[in-house]
Protein backbone atom coordinates (compact mmCIF):
# COMPACT_ATOMS: atom_id res chain seq x y z
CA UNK A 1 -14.21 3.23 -8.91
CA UNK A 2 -14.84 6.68 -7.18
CA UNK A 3 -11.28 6.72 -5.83
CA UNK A 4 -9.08 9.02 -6.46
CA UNK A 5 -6.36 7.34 -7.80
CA UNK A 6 -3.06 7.99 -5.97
CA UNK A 7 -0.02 8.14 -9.04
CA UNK A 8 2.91 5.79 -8.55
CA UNK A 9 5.00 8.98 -7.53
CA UNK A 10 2.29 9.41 -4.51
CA UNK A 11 1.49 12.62 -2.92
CA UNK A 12 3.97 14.95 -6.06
CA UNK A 13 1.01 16.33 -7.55
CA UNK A 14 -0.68 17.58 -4.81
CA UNK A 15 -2.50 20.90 -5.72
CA UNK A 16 -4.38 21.96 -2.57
CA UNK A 17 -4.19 24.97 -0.90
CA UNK A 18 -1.16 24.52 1.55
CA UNK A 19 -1.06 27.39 4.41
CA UNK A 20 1.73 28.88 5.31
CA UNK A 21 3.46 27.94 8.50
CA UNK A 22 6.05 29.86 11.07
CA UNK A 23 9.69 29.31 10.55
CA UNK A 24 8.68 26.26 8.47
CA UNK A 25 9.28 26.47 4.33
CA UNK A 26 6.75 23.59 3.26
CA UNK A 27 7.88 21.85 0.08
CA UNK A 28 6.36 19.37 -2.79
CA UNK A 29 8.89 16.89 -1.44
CA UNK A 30 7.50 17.26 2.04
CA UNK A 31 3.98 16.64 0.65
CA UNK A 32 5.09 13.83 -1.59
CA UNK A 33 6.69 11.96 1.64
CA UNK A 34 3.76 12.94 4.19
CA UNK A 35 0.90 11.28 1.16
CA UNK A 36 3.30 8.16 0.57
CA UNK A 37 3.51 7.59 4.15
CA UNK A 38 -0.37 8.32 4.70
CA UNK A 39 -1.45 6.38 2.01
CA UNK A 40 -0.33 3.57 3.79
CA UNK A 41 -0.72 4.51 7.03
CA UNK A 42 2.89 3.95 8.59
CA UNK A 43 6.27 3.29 7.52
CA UNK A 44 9.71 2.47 8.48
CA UNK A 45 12.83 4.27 6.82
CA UNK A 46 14.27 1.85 5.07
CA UNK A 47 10.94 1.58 2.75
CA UNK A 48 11.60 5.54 2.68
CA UNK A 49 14.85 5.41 1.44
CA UNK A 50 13.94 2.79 -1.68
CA UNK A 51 10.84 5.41 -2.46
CA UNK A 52 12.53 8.64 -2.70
CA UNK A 53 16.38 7.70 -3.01
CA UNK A 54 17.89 8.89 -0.07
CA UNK A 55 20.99 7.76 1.74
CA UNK A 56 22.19 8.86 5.48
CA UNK A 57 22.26 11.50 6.80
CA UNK A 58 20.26 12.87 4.27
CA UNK A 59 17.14 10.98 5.19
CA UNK A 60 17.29 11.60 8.75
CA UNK A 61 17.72 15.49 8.55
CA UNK A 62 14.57 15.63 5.82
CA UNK A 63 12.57 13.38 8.09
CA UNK A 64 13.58 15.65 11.39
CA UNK A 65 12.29 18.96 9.99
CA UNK A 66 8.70 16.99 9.44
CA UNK A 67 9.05 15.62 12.82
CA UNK A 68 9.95 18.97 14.37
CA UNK A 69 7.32 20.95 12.64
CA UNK A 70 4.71 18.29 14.10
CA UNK A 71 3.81 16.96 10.72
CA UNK A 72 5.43 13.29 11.15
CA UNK A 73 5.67 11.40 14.58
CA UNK A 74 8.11 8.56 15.46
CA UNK A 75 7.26 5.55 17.44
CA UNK A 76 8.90 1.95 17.87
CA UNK A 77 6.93 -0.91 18.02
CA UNK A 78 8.69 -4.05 18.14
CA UNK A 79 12.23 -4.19 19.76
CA UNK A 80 14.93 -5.03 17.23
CA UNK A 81 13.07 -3.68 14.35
CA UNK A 82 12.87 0.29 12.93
CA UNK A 83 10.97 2.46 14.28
CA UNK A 84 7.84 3.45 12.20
CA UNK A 85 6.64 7.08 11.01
CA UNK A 86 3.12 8.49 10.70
CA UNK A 87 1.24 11.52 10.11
CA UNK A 88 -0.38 13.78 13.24
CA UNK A 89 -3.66 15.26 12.90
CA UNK A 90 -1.75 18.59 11.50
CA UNK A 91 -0.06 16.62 8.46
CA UNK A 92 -2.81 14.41 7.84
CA UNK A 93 -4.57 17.73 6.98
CA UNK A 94 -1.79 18.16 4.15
CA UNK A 95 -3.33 14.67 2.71
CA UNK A 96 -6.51 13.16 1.10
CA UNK A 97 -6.71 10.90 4.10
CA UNK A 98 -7.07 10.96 7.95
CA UNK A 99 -4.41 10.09 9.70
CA UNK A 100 -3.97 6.10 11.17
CA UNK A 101 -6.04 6.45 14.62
CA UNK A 102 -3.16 3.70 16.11
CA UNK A 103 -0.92 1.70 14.91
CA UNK A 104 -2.68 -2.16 13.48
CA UNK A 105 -0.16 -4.48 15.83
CA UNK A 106 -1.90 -8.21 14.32
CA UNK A 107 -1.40 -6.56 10.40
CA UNK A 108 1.79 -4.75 11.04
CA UNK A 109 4.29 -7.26 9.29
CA UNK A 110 1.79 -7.69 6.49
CA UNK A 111 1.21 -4.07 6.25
CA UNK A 112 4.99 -3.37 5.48
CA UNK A 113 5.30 -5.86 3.30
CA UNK A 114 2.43 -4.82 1.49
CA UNK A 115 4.55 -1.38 0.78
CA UNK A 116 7.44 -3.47 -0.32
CA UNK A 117 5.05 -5.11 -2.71
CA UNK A 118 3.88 -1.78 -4.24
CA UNK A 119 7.71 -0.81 -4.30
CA UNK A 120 8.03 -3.55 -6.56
CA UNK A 121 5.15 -3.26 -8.60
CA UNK A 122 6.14 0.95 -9.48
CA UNK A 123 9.23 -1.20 -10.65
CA UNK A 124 7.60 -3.69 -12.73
CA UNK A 125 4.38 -0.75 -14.36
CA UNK A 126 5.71 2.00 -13.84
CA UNK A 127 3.13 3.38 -16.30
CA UNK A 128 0.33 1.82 -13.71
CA UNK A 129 -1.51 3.83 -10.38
CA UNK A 130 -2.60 2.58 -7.34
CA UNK A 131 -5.19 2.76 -5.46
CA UNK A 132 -4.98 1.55 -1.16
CA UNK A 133 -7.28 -0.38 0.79
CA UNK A 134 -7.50 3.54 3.07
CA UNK A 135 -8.61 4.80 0.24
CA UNK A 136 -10.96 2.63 -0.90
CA UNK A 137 -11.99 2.44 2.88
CA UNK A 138 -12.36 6.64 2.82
CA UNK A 139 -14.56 6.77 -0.40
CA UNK A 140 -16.74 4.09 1.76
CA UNK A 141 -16.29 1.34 -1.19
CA UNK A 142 -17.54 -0.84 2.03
CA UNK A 143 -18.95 -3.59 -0.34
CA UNK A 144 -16.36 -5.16 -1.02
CA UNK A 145 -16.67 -8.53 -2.04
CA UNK A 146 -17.36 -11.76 0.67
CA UNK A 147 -19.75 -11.85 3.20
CA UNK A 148 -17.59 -9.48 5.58
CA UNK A 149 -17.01 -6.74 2.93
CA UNK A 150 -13.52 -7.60 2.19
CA UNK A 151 -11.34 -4.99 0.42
CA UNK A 152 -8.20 -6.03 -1.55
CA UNK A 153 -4.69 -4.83 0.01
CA UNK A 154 -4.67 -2.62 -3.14
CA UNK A 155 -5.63 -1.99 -6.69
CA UNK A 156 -3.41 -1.56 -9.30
CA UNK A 157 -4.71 0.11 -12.39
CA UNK A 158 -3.39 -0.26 -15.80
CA UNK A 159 -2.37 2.32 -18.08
CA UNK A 160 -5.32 0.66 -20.49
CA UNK A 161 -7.74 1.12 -17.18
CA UNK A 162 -7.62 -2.40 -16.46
CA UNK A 163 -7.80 -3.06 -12.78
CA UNK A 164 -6.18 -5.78 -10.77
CA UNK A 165 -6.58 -6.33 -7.07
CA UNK A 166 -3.76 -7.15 -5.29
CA UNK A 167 -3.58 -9.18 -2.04
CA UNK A 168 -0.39 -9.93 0.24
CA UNK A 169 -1.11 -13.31 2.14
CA UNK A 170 1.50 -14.17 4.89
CA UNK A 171 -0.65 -16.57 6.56
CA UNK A 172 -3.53 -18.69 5.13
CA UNK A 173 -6.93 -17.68 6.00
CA UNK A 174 -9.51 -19.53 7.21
CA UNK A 175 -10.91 -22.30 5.12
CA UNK A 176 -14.56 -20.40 4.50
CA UNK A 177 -13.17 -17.16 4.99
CA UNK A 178 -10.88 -16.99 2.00
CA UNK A 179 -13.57 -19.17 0.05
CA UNK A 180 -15.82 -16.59 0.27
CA UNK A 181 -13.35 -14.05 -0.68
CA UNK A 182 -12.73 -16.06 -3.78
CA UNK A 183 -16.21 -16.71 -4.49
CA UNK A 184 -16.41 -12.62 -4.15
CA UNK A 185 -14.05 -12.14 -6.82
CA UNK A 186 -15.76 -14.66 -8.95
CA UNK A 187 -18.40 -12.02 -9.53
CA UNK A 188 -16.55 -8.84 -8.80
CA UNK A 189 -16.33 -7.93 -12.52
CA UNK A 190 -14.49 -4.50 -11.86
CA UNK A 191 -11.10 -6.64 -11.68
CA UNK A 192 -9.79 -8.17 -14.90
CA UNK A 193 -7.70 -10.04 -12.43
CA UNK A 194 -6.80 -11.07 -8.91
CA UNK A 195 -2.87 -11.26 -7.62
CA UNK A 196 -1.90 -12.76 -4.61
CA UNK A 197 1.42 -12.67 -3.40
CA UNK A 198 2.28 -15.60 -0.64
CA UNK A 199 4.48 -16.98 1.39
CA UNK A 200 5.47 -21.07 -0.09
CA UNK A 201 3.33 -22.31 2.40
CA UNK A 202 0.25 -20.32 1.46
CA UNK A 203 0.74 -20.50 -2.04
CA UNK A 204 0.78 -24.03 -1.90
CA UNK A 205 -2.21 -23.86 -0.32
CA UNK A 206 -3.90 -21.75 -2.50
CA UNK A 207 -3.18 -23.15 -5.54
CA UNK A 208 -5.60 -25.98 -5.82
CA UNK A 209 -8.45 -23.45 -4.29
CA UNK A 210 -7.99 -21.43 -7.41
CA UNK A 211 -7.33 -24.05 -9.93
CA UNK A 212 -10.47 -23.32 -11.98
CA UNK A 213 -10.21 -19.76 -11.24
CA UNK A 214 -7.95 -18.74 -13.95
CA UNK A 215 -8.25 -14.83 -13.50
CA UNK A 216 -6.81 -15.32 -9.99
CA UNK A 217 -3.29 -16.12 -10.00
CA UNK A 218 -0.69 -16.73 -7.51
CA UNK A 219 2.89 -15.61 -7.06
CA UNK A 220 5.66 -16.44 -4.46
CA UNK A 221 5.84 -12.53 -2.84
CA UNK A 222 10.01 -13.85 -1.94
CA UNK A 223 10.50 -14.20 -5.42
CA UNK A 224 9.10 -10.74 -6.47
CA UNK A 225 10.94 -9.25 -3.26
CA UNK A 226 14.02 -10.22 -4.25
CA UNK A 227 13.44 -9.35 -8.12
CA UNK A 228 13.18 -12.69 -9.75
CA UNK A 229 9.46 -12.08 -10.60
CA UNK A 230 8.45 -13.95 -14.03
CA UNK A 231 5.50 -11.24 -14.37
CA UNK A 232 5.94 -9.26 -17.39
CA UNK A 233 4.33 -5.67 -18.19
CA UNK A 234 1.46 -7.01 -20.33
CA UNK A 235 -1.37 -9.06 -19.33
């Protein structure tokens, strides 16, 4: 993989040149929170809180200074849901990554699930890196594998260097498009494994699809969520 590979503690080691700017005393926290947010494109508070520890009003002041200084914008999406947070054009430039041209409205539940997913995973391998589909997307890994160049949700990479792609399904694909995303992996040797983390439904589904696929396995994502995950820290 050309990627760079982002560190479970994304955006703290960030060693670019950072210019100064007027009335505004940048920090390695405020780098740290404008790459976690990037890497992913958007997020909500709450998934800020769980990443860097913070409580109110602590959280809302640190997030304010990035807003006013035109590093971080706010917008709300969906009524009765938080609103989300995203790099401008201005932080983005304090980041390995452009910023999210507009917010992905048919992947927007998936895509915040997929950060409570890595949340959990930093848990479980803490020793482990990750790599996002953005930036395996920016260092045009446009391959993929299956017919339409599909990229997993993430990769997570082993202290040992083994890589395992990791996939968040909420709904099932269709029948020959997730074929051919399994047949993909079949011969995508880069991955000792494949995780997928489903909803029941899905995973029920799944199951007999993968049966004599043993490197591909499949977990229920509420039991990870909610920290009764049977996955260990050794393959």
């Amino acid at each position: 993989m050309g990627s760079i590979r982002a560190a479970w503690r994304v955006g703290e080691h960030f060693s670019g040149h950072i210019k100064p700017m007027n009335h505004f005393k940048l920090t390695e926290r405020d780098i740290a929170i404008l790459r976690f947010i990037n890497t992913f494109g958007f997020c909500e508070m709450p998934k800020l809180d769980q990443r860097f520890g913070w409580v109110k009003p602590r959280n809302y002041q640190i997030i304010h200074r990035l807003l006013e200084s035109g590093l971080l914008k706010h917008e709300r999406i969906f009524y009765g849901r938080h609103g989300i947070y995203r790099v401008t054009a201005k932080g983005a430039r304090l980041t390995e990554l452009p910023p999210l041209a507009r917010i992905p409205l048919a992947t927007y539940y998936h895509d915040l699930t997929l950060i409570d997913v890595y949340l959990q995973l930093k848990t479980l391998y803490p020793n482990a890196t990750w790599t996002s589909t953005r930036e395996l997307m920016r260092d045009k890994h446009m391959g993929g594998v299956g017919k339409r160049g599909h990229l997993p949700d993430g990769i997570l990479i082993q202290a040992d260097g083994t890589h395992i792609a990791i996939e968040v399904e909420l709904t099932l694909k269709g029948k020959y498009r997730l074929e051919s995303i399994l047949k993909g992996y079949g011969g995508a040797f880069d991955y000792k494994e494949v995780w997928y983390y489903c909803s029941d439904s899905v995973a029920a589904s799944m199951r007999p699809m993968v049966a004599k696929m043993p490197f591909i396995k499949i977990h229920l994502l509420k039991e990870l969520l909610h920290g009764r995950s049977s996955q260990t820290c050794s393959l």
